[in-house]
Protein backbone atom coordinates (compact mmCIF):
# COMPACT_ATOMS: atom_id res chain seq x y z
CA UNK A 1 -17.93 13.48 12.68
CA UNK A 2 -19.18 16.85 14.37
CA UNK A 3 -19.31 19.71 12.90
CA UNK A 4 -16.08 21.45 13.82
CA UNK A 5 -13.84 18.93 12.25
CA UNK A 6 -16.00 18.08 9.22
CA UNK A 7 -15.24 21.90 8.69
CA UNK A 8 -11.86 21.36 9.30
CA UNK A 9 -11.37 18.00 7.22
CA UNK A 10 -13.13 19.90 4.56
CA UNK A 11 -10.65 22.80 4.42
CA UNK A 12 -7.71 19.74 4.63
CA UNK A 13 -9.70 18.50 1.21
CA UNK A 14 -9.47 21.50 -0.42
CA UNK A 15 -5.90 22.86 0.47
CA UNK A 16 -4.63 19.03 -0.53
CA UNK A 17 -6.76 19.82 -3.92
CA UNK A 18 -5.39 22.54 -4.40
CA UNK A 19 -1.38 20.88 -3.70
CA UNK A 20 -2.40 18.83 -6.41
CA UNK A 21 -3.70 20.96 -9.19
CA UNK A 22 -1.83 20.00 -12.75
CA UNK A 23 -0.05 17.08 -10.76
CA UNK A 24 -2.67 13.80 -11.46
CA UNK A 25 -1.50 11.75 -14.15
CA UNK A 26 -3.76 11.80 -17.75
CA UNK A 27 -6.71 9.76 -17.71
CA UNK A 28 -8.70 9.03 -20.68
CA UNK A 29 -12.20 9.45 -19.00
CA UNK A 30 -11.17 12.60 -18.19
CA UNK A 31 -9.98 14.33 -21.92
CA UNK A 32 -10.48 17.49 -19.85
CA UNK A 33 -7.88 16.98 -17.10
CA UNK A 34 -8.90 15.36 -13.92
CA UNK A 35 -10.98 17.21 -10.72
CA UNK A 36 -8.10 17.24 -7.54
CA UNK A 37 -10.69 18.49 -5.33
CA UNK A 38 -12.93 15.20 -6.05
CA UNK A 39 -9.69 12.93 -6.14
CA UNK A 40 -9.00 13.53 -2.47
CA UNK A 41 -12.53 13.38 -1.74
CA UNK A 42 -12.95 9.99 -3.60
CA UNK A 43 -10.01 8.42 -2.29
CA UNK A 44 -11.16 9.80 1.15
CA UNK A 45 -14.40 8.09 0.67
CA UNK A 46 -12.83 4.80 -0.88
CA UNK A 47 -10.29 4.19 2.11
CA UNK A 48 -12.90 4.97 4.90
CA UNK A 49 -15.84 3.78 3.71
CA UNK A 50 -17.49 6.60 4.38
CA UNK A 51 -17.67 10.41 3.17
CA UNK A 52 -15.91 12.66 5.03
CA UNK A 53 -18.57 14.05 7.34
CA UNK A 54 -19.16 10.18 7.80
CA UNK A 55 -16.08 9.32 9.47
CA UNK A 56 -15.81 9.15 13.27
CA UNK A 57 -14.09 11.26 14.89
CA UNK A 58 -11.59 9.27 16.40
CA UNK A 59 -10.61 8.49 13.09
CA UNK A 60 -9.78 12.21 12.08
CA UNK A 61 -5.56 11.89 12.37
CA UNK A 62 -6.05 9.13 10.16
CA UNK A 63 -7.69 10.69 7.90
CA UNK A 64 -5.54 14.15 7.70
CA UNK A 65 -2.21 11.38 7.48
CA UNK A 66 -3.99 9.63 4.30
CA UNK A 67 -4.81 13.17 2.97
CA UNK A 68 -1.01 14.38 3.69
CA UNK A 69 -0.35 10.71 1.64
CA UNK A 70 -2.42 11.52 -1.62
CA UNK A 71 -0.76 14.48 -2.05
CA UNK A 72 2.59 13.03 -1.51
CA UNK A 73 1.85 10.32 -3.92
CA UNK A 74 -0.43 11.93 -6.79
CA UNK A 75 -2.21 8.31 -8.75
């Protein structure tokens, strides 16, 4: 992915983080409450194989739709 929208996906990550703060369900490996901000980017990296800056840029509507997903349906 170039620069630009790596910057841009990354701002996506963070704002959909941020969406989701207090909303994840309880997880016992996480007694302290669970990271939103690495949630997105987890699931970002699970779905694509790939992080972020990884992902072609082709692939970048895709990407902000699975994003706009997550924080539709917080798991």
């Amino acid at each position: 992915m170039n620069k630009e929208n790596a910057s841009k996906l990354w701002k996506i990550i963070q704002e959909a983080g941020d969406y989701l703060q207090g909303q994840l369900p309880d997880h016992p490996n996480h007694p302290q409450g669970r990271n939103p901000y690495a949630h997105v980017a987890i699931c970002v990296k699970k779905k694509f194989n790939a992080s972020y800056k990884e992902i072609p840029d082709k692939s970048l509507n895709e990407v902000i739709n699975y994003i706009e997903y997550l924080k539709k349906n917080p798991s």
